[in-house]
C-alpha atoms as a PDB file:
ATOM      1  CA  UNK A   1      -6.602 -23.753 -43.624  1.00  0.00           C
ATOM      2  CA  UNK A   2      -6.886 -25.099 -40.044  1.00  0.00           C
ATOM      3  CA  UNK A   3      -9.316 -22.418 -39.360  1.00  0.00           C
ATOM      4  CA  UNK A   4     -11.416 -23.495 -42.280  1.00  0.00           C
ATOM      5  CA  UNK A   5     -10.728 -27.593 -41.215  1.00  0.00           C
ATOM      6  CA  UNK A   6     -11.725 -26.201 -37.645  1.00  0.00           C
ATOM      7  CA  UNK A   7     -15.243 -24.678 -38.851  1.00  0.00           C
ATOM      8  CA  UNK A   8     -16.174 -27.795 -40.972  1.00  0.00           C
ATOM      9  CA  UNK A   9     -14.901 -30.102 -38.477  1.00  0.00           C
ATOM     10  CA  UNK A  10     -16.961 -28.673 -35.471  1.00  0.00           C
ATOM     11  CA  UNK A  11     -20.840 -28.890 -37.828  1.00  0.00           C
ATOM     12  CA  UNK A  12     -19.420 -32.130 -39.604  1.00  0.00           C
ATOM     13  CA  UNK A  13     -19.227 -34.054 -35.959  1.00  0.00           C
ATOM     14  CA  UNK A  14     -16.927 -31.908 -33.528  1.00  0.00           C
ATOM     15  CA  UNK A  15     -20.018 -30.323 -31.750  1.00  0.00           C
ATOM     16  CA  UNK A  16     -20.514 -34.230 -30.792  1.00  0.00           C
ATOM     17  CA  UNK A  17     -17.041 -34.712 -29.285  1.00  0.00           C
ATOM     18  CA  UNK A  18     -16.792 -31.142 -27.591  1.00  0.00           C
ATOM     19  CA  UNK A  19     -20.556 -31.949 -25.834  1.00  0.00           C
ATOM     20  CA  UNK A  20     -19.570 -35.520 -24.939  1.00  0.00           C
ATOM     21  CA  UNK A  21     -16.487 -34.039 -23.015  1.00  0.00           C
ATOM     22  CA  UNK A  22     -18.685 -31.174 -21.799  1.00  0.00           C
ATOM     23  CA  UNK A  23     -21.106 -33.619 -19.896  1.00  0.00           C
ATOM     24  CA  UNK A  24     -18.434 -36.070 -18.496  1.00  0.00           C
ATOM     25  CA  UNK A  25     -16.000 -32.659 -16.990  1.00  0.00           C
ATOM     26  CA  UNK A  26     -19.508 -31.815 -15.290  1.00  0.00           C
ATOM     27  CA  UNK A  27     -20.542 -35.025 -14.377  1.00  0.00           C
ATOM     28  CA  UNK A  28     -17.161 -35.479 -12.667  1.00  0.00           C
ATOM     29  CA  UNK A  29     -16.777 -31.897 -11.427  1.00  0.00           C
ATOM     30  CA  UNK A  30     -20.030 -32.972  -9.228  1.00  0.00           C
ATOM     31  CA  UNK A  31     -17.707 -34.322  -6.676  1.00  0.00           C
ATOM     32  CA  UNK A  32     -14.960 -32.600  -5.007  1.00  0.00           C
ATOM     33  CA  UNK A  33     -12.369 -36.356  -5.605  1.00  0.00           C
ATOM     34  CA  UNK A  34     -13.170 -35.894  -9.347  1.00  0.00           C
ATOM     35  CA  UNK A  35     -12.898 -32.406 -10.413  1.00  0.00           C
ATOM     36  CA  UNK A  36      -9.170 -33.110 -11.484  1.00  0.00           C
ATOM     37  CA  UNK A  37     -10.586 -35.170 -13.617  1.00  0.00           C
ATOM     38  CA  UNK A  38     -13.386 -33.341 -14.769  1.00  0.00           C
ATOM     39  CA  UNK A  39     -11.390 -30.435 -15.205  1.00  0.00           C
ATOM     40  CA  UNK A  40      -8.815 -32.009 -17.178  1.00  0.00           C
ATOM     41  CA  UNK A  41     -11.884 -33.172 -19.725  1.00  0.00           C
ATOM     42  CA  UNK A  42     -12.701 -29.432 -20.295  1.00  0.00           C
ATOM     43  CA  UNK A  43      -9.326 -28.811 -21.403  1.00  0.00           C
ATOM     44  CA  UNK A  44     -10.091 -31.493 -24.168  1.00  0.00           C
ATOM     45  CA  UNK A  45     -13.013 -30.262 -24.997  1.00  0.00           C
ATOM     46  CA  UNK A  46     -11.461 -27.460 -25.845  1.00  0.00           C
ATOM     47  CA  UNK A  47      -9.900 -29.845 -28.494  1.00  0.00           C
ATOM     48  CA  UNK A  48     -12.797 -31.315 -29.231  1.00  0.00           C
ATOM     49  CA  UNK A  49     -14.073 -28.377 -30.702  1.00  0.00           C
ATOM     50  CA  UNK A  50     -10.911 -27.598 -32.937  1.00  0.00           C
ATOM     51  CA  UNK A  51      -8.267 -30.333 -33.324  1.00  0.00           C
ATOM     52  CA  UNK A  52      -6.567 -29.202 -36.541  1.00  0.00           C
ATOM     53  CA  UNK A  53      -3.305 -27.082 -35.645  1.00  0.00           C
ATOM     54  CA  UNK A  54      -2.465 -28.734 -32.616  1.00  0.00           C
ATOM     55  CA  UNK A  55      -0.967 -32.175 -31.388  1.00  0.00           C
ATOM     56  CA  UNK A  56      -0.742 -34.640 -28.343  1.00  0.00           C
ATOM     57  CA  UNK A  57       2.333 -35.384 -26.349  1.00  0.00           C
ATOM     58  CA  UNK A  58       1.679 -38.326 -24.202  1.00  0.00           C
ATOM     59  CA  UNK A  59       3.933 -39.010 -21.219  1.00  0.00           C
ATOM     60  CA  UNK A  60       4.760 -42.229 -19.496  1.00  0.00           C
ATOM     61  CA  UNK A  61       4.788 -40.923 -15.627  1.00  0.00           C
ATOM     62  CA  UNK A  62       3.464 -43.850 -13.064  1.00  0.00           C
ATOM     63  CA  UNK A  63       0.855 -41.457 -11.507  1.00  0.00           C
ATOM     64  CA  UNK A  64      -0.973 -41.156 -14.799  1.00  0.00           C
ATOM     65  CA  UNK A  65      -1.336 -44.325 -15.383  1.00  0.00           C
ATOM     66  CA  UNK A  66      -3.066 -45.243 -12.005  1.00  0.00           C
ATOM     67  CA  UNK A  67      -5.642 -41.881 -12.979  1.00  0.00           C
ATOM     68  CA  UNK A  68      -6.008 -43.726 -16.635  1.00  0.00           C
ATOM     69  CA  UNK A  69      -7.149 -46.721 -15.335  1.00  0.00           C
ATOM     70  CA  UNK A  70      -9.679 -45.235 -13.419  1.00  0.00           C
ATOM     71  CA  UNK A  71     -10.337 -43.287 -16.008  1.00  0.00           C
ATOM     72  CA  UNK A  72     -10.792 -46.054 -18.414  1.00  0.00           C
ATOM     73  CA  UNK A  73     -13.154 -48.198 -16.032  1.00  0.00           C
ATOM     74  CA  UNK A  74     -15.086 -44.864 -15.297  1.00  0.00           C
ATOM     75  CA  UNK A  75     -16.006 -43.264 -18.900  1.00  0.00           C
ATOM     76  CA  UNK A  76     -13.034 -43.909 -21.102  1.00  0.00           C
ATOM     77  CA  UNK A  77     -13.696 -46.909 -22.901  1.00  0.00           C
ATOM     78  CA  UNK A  78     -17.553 -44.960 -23.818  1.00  0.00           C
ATOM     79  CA  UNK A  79     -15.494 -42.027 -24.800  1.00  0.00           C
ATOM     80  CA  UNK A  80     -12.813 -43.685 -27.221  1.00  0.00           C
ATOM     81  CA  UNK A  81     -15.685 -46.243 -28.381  1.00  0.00           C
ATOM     82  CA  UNK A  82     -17.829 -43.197 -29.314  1.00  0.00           C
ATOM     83  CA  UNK A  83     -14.700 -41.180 -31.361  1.00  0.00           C
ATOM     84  CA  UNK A  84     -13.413 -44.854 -32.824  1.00  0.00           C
ATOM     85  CA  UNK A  85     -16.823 -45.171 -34.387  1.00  0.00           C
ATOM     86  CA  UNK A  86     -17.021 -41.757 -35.454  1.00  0.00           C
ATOM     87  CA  UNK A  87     -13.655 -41.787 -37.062  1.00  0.00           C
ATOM     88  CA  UNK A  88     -14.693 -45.193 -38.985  1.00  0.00           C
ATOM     89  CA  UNK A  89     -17.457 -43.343 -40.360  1.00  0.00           C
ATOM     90  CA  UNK A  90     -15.638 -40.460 -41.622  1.00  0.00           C
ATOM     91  CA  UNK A  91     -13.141 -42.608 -43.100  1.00  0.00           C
ATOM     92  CA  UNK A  92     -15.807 -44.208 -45.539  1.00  0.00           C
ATOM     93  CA  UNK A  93     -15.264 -41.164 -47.639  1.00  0.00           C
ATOM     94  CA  UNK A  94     -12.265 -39.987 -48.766  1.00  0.00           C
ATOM     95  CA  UNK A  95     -13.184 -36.515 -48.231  1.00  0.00           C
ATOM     96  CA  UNK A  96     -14.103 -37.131 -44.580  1.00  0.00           C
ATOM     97  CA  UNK A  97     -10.429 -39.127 -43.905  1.00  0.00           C
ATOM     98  CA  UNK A  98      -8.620 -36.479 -42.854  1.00  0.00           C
ATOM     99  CA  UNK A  99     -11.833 -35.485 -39.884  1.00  0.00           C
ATOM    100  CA  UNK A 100     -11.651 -39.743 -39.351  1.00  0.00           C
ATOM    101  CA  UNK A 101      -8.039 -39.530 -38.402  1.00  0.00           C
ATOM    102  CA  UNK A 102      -8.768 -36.740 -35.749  1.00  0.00           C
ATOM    103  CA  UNK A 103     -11.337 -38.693 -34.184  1.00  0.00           C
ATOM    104  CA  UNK A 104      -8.888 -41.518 -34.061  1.00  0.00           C
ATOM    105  CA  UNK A 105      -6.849 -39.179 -32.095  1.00  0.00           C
ATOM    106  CA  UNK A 106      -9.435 -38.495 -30.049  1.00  0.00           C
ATOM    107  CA  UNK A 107      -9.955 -41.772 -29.294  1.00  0.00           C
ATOM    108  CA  UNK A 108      -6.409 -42.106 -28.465  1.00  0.00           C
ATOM    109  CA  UNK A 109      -6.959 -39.123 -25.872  1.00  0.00           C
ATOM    110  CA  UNK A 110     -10.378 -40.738 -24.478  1.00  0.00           C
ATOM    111  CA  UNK A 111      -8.154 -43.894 -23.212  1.00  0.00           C
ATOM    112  CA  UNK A 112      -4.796 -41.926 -21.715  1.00  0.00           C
ATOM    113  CA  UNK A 113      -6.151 -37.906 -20.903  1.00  0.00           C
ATOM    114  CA  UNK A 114      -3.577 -37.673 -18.250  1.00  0.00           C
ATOM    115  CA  UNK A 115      -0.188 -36.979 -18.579  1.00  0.00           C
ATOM    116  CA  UNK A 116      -1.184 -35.785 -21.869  1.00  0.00           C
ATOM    117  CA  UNK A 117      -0.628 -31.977 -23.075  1.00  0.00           C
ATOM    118  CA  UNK A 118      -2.076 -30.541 -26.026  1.00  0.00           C
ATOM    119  CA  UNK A 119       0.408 -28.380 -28.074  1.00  0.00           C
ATOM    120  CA  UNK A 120      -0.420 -25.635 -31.079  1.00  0.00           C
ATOM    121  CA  UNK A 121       1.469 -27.206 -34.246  1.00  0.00           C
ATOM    122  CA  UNK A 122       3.320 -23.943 -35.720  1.00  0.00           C
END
């Protein structure tokens, strides 16, 4: 099933997330200060283009949060505004909640990527 949730998710609106992480990893990969940062958003949009069958573990480490408030200042806000909206959308229908609540959890993401680690769900 998350195989079939992945497919449907990825034309339904995924394609949207996984480019929007796409062009902010390369727009920060440009400089040699961001590509931490830029490589860190490739690794979620690797999410972006399948979310069902895995989960986030968020951590509460002190560098992290200094890197999240850049972050957030420097792309987040546009990146968890963009999935928040998205996920509002979906959630009109009841067939689209359960794609809404994964761009909720993207959204989540978009504010805190670091210090957070994306796990398969077995």
């Amino acid at each position: 099933m998350t195989f079939l949730g992945n497919i449907i998710w990825f034309v339904l609106g995924g394609f949207i997330s996984w480019i929007s992480w796409m062009v902010v990893g390369v727009l920060w990969s440009i400089t040699i200060v961001g590509l931490p940062i830029g490589i860190q958003c490739f690794k979620f949009a690797k999410m972006g283009a399948a979310p069902f069958g895995k989960e986030i573990r968020f951590s509460n480490s002190g560098v992290s949060l200094v890197i999240n408030v850049i972050w957030m200042l420097l792309g987040g806000l546009i990146m968890a505004t963009e999935e928040a909206i998205m996920g509002i959308i979906f959630c009109l229908t009841i067939v689209g909640i359960p794609f809404g609540l994964q761009h909720f959890k993207h959204a989540k993401l978009a504010l805190m990527p670091f210090g957070a680690e994306i796990y398969r769900i077995k």
